[in-house]
PDB file of N, CA and C in Angstrom:
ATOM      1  N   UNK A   1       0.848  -1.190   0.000  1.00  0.00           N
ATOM      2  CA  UNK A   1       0.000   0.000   0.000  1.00  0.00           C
ATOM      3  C   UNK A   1       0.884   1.240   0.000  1.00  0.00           C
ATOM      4  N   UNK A   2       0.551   2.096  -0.720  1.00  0.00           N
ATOM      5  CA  UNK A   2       1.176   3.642  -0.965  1.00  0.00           C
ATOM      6  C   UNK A   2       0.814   4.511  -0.413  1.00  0.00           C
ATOM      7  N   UNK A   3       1.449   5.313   0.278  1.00  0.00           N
ATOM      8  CA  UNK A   3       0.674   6.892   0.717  1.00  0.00           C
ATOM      9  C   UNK A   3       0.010   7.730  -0.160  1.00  0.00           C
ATOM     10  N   UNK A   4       0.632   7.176  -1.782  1.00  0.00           N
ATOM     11  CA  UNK A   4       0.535   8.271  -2.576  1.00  0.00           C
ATOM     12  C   UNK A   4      -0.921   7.738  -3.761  1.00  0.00           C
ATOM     13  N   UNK A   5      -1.137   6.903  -3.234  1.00  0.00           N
ATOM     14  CA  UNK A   5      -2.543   5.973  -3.779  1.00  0.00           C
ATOM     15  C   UNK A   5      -3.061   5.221  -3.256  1.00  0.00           C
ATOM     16  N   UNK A   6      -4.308   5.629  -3.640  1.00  0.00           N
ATOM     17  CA  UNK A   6      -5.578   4.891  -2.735  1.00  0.00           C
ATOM     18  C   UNK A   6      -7.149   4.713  -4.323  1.00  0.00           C
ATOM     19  N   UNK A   7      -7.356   3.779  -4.091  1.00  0.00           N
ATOM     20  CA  UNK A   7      -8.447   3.326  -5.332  1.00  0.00           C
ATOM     21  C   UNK A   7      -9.416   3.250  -4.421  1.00  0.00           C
ATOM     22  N   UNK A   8     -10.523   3.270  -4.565  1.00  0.00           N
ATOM     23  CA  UNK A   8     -11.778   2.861  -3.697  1.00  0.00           C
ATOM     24  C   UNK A   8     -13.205   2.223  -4.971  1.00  0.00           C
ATOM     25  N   UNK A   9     -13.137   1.279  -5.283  1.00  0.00           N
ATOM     26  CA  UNK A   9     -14.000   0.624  -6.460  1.00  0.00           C
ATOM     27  C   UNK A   9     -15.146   0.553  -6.089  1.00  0.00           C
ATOM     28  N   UNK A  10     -15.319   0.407  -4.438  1.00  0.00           N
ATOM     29  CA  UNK A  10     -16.432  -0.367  -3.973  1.00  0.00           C
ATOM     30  C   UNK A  10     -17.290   1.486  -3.921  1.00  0.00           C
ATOM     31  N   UNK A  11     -16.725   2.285  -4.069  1.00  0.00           N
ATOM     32  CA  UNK A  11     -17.658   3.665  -3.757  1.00  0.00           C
ATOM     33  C   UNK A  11     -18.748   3.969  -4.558  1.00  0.00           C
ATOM     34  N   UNK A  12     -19.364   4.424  -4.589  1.00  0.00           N
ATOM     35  CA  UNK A  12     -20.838   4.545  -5.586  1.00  0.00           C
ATOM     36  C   UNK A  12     -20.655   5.799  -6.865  1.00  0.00           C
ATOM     37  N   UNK A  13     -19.474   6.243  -6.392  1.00  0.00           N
ATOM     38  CA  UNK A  13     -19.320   7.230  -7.792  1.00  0.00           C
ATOM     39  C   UNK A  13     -18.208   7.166  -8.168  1.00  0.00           C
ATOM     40  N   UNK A  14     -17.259   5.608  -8.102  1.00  0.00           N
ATOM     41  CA  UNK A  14     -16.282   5.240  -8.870  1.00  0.00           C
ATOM     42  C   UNK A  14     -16.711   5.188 -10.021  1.00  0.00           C
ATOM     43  N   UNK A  15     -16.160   5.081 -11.255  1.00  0.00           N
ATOM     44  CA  UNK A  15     -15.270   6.620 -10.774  1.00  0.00           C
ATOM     45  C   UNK A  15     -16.244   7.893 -11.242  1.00  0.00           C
ATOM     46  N   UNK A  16     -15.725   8.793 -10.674  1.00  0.00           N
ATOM     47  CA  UNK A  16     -16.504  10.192 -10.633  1.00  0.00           C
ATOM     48  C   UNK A  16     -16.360  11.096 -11.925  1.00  0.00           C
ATOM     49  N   UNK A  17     -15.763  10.873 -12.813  1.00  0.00           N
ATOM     50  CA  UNK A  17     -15.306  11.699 -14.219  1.00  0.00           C
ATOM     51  C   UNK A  17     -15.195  10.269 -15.103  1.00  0.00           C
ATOM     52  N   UNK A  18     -15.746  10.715 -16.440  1.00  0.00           N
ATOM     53  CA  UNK A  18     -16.053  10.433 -17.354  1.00  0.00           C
ATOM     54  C   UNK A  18     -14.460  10.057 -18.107  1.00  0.00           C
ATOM     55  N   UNK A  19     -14.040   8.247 -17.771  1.00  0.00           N
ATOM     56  CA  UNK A  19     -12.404   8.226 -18.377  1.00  0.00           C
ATOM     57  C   UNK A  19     -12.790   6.807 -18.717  1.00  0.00           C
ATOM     58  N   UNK A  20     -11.431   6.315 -19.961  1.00  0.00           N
ATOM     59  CA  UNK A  20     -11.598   4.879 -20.213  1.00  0.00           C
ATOM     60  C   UNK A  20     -11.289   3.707 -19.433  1.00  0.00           C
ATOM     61  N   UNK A  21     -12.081   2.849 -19.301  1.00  0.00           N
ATOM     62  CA  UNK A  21     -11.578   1.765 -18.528  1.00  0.00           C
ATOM     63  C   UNK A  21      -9.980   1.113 -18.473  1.00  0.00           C
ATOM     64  N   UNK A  22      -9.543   1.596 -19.539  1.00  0.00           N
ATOM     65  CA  UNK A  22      -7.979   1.491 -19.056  1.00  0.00           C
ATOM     66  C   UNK A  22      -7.153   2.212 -18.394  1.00  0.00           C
ATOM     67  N   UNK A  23      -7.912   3.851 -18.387  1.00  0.00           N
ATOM     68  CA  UNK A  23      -7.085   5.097 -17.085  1.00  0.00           C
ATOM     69  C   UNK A  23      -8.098   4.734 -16.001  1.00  0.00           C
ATOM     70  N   UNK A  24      -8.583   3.610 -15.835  1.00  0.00           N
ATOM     71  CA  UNK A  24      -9.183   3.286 -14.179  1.00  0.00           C
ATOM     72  C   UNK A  24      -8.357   2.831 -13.802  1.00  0.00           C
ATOM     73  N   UNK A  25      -7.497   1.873 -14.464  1.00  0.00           N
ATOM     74  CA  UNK A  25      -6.132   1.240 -13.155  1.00  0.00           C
ATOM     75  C   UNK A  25      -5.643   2.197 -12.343  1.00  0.00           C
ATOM     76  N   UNK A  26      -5.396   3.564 -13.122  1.00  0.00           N
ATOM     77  CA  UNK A  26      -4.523   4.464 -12.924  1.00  0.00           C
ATOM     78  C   UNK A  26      -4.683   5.655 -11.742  1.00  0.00           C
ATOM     79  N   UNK A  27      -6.517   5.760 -11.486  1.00  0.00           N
ATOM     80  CA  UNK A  27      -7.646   6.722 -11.301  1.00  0.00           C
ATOM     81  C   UNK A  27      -7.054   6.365  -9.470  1.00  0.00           C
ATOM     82  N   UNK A  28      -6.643   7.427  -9.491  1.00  0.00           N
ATOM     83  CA  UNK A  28      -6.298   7.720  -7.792  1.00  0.00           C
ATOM     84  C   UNK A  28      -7.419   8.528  -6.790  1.00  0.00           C
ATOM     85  N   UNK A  29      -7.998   7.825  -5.878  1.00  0.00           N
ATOM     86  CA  UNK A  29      -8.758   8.591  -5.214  1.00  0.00           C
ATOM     87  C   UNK A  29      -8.439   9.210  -3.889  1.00  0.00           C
ATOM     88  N   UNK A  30      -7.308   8.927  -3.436  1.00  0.00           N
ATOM     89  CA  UNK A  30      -6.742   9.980  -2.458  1.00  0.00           C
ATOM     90  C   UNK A  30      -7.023  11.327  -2.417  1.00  0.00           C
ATOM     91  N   UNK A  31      -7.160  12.404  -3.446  1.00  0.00           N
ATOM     92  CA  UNK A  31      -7.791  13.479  -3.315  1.00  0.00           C
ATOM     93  C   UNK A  31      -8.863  13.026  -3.729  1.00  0.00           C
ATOM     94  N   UNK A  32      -9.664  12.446  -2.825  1.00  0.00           N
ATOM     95  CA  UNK A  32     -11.127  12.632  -3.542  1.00  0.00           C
ATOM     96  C   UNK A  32     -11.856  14.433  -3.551  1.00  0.00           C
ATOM     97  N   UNK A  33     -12.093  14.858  -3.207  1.00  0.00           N
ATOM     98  CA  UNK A  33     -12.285  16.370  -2.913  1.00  0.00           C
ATOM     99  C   UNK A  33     -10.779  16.857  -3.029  1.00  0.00           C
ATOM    100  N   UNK A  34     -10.471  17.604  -4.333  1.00  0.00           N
ATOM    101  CA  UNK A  34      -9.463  17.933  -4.647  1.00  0.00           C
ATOM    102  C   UNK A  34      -9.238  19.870  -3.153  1.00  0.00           C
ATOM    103  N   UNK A  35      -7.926  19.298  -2.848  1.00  0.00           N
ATOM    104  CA  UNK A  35      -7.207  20.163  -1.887  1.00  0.00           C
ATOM    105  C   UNK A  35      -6.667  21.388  -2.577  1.00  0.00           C
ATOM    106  N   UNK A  36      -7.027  21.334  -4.119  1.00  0.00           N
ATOM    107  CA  UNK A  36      -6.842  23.044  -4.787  1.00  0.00           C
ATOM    108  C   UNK A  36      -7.824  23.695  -5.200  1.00  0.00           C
ATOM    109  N   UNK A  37      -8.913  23.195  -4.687  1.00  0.00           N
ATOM    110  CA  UNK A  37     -10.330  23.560  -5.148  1.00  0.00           C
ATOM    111  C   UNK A  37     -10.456  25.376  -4.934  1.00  0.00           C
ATOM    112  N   UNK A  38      -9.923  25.578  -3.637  1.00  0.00           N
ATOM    113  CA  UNK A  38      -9.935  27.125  -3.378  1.00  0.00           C
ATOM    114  C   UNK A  38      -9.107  28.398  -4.424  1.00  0.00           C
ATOM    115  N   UNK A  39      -8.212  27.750  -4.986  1.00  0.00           N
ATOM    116  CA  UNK A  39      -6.809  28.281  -5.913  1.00  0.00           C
ATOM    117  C   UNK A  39      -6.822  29.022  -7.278  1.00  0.00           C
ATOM    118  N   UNK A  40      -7.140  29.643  -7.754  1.00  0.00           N
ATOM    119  CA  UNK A  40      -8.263  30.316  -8.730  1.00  0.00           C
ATOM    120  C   UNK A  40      -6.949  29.785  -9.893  1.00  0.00           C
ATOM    121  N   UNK A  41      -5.851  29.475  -9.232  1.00  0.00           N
ATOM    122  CA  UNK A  41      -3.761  29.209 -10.345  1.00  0.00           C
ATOM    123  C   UNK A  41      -3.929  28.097  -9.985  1.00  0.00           C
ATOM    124  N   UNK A  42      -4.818  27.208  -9.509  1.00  0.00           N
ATOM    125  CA  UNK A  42      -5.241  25.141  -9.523  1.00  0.00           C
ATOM    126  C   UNK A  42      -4.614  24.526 -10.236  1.00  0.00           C
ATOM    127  N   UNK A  43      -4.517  24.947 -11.614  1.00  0.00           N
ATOM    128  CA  UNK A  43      -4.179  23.889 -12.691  1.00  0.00           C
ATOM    129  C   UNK A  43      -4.568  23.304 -12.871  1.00  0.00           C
ATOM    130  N   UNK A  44      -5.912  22.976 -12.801  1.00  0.00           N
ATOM    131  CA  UNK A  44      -7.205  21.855 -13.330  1.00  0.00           C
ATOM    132  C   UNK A  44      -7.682  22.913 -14.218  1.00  0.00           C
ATOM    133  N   UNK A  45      -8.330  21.971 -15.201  1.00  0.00           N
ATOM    134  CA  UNK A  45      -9.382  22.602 -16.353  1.00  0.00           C
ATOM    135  C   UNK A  45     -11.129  22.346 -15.375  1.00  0.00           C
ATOM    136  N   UNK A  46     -11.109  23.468 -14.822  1.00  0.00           N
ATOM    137  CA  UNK A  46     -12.704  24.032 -14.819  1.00  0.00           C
ATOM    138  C   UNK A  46     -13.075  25.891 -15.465  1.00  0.00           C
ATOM    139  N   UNK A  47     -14.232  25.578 -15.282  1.00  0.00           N
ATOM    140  CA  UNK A  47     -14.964  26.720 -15.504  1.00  0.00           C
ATOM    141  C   UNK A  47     -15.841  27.450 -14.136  1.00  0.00           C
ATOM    142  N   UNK A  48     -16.114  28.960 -14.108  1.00  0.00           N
ATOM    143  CA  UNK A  48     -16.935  29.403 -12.895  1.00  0.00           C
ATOM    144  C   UNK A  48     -18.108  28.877 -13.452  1.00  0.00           C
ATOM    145  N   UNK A  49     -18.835  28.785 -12.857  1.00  0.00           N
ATOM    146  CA  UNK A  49     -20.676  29.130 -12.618  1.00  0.00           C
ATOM    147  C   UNK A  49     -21.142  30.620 -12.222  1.00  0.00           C
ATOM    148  N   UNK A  50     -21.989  31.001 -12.934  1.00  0.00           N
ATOM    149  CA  UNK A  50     -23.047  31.744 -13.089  1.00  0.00           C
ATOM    150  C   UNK A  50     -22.964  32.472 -11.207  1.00  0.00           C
ATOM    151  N   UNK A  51     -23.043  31.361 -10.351  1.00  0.00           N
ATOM    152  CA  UNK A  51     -23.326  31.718  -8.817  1.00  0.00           C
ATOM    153  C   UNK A  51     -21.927  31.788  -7.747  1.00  0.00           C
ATOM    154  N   UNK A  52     -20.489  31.568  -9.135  1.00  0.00           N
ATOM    155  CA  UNK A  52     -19.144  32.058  -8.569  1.00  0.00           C
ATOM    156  C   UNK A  52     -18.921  30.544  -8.299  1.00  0.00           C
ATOM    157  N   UNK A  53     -19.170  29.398  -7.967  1.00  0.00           N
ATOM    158  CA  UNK A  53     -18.587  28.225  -7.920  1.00  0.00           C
ATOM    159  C   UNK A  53     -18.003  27.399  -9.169  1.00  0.00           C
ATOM    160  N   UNK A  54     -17.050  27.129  -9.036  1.00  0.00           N
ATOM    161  CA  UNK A  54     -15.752  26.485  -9.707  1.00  0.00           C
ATOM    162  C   UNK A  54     -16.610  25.312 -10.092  1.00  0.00           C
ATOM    163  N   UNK A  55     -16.512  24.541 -11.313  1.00  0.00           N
ATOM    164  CA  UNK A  55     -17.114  23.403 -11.786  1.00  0.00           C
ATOM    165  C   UNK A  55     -16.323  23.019 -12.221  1.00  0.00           C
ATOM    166  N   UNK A  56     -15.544  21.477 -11.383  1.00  0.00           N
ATOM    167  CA  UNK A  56     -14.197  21.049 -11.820  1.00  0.00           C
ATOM    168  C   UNK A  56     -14.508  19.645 -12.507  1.00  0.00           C
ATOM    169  N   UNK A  57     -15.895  19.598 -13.010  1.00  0.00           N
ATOM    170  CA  UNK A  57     -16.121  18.145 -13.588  1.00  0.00           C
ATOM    171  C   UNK A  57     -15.482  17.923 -14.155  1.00  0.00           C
ATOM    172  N   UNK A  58     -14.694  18.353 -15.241  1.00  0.00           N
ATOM    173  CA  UNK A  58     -13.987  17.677 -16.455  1.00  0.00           C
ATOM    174  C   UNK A  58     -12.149  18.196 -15.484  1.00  0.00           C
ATOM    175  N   UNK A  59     -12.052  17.839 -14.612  1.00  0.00           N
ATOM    176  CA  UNK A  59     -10.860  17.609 -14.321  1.00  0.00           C
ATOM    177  C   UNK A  59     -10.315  16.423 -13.304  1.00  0.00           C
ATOM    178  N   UNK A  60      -9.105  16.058 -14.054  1.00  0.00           N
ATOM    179  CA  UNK A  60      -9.268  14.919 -13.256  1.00  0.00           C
ATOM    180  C   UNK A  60      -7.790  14.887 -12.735  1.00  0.00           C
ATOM    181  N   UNK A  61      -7.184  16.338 -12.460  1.00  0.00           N
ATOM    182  CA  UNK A  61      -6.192  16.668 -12.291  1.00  0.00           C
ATOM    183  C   UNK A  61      -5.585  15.850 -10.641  1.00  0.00           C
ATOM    184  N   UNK A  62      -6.577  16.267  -9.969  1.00  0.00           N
ATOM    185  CA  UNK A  62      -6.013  15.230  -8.614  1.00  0.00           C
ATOM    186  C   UNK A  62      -5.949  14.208  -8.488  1.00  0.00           C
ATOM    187  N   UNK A  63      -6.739  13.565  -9.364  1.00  0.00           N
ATOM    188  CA  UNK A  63      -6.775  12.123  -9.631  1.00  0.00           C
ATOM    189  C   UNK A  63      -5.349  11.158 -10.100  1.00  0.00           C
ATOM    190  N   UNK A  64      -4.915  11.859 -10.799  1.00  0.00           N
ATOM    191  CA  UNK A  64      -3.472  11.338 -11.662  1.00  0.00           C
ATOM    192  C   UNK A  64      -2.002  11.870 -11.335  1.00  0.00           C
ATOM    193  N   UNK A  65      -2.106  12.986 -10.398  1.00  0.00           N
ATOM    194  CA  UNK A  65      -0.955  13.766 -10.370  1.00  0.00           C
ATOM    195  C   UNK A  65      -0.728  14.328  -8.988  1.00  0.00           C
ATOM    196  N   UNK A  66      -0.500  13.479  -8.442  1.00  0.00           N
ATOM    197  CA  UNK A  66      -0.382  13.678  -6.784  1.00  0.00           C
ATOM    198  C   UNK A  66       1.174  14.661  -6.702  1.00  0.00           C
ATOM    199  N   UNK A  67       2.219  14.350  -7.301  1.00  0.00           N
ATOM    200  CA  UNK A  67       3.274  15.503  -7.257  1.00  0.00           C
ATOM    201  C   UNK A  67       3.036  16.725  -7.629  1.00  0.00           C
ATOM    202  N   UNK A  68       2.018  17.001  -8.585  1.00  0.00           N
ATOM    203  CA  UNK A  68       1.436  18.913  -9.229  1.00  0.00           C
ATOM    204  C   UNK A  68       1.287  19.086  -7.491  1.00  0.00           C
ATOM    205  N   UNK A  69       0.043  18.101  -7.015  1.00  0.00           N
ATOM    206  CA  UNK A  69      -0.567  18.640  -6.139  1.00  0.00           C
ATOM    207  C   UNK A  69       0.273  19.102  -5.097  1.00  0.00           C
ATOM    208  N   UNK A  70       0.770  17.948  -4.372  1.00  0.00           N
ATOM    209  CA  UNK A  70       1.377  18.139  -3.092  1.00  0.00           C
ATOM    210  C   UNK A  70       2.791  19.115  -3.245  1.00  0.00           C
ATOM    211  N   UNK A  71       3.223  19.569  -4.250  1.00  0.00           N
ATOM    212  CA  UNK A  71       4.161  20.492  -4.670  1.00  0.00           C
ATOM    213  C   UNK A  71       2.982  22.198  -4.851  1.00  0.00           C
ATOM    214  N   UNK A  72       1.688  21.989  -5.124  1.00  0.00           N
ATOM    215  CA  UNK A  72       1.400  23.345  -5.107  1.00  0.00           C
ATOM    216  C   UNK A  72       0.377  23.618  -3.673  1.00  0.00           C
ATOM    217  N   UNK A  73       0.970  22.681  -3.068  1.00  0.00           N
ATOM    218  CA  UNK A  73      -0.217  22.848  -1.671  1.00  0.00           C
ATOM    219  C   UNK A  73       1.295  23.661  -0.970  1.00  0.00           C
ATOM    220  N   UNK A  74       2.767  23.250  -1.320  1.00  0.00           N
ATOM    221  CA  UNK A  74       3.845  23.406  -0.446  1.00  0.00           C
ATOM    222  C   UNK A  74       4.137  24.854  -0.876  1.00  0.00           C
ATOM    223  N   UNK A  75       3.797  25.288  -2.094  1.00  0.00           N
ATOM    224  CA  UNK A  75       3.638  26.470  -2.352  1.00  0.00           C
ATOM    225  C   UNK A  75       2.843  27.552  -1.568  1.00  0.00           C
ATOM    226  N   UNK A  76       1.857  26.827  -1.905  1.00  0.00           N
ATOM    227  CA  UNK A  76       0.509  27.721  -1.072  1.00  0.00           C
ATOM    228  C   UNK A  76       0.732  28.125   0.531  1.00  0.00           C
ATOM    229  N   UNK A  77       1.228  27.215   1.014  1.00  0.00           N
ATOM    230  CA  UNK A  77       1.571  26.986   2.730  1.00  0.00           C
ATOM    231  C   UNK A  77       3.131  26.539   2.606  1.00  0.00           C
ATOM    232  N   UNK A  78       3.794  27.408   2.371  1.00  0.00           N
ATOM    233  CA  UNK A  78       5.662  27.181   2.719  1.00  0.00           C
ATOM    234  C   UNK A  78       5.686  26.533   3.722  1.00  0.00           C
ATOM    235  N   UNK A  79       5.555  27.275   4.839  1.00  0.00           N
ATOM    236  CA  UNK A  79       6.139  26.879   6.216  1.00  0.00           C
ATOM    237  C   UNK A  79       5.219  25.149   6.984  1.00  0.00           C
ATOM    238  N   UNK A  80       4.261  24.683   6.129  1.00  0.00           N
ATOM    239  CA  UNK A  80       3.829  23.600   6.273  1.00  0.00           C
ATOM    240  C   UNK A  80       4.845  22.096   6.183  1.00  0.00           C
ATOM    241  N   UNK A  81       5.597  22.452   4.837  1.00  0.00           N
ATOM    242  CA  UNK A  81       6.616  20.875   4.805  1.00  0.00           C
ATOM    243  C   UNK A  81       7.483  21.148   6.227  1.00  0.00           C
ATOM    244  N   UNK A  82       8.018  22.285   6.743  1.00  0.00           N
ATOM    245  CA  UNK A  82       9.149  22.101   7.308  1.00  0.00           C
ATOM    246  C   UNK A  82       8.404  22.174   8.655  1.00  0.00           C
ATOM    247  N   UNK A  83       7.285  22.998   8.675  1.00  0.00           N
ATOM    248  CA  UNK A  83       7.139  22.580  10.508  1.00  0.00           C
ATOM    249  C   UNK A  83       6.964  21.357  10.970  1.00  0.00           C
ATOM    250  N   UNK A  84       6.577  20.299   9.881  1.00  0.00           N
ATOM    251  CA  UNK A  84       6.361  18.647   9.906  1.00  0.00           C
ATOM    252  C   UNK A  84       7.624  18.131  10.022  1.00  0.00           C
ATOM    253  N   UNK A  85       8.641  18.556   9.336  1.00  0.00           N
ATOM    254  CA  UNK A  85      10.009  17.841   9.037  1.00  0.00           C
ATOM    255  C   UNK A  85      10.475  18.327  10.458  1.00  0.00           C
ATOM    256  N   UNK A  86      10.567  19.526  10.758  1.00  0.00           N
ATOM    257  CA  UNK A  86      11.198  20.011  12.732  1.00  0.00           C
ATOM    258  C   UNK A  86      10.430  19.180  13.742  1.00  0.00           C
ATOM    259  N   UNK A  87       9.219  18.580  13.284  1.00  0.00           N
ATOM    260  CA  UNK A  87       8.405  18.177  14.535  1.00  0.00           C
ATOM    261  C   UNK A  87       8.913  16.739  14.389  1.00  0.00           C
ATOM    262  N   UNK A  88       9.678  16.239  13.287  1.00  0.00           N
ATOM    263  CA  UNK A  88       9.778  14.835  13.181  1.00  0.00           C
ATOM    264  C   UNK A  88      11.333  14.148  14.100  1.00  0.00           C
ATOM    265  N   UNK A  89      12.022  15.380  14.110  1.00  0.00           N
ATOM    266  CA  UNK A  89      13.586  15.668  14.641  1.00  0.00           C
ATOM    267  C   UNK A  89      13.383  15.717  15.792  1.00  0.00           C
TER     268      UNK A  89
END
């Protein structure tokens, strides 16, 4: 088992975006609720809504690319990798 993947088949909206049964091996659900949702510079392909909410259906950016992510969360929050790495010492 990986930190950096997690599948969940048995869930009722496996999978949740519209992909071929051969990028399901691949389909990571560890971000299930993607952690750049707030980030307007995300790097997922969505669009706003009409009522200001982000519609990230056609992205399946957290799904496949756990290094974009966890490299632009370390961005977002600098001092997050290292207060973990001092607390580990």
């Amino acid at each position: 088992m990986s930190y950096r993947f997690f599948q969940n088949r048995a869930c009722e909206f496996f999978p949740c975006h519209h992909i071929s049964e051969h990028s399901q091996e691949a389909f990571n659900c560890l971000f299930c609720y993607c952690p750049l949702y707030p980030f307007p510079d995300c790097g997922g392909r969505y669009w706003m809504l009409q009522n200001g909410l982000k519609d990230c259906s056609n992205c399946t950016l957290p799904h496949y690319e756990y290094d974009l992510i966890v490299n632009k969360l370390i961005e977002k929050y600098p001092g997050a990798s290292s207060a973990k790495t001092e607390s580990m010492t």
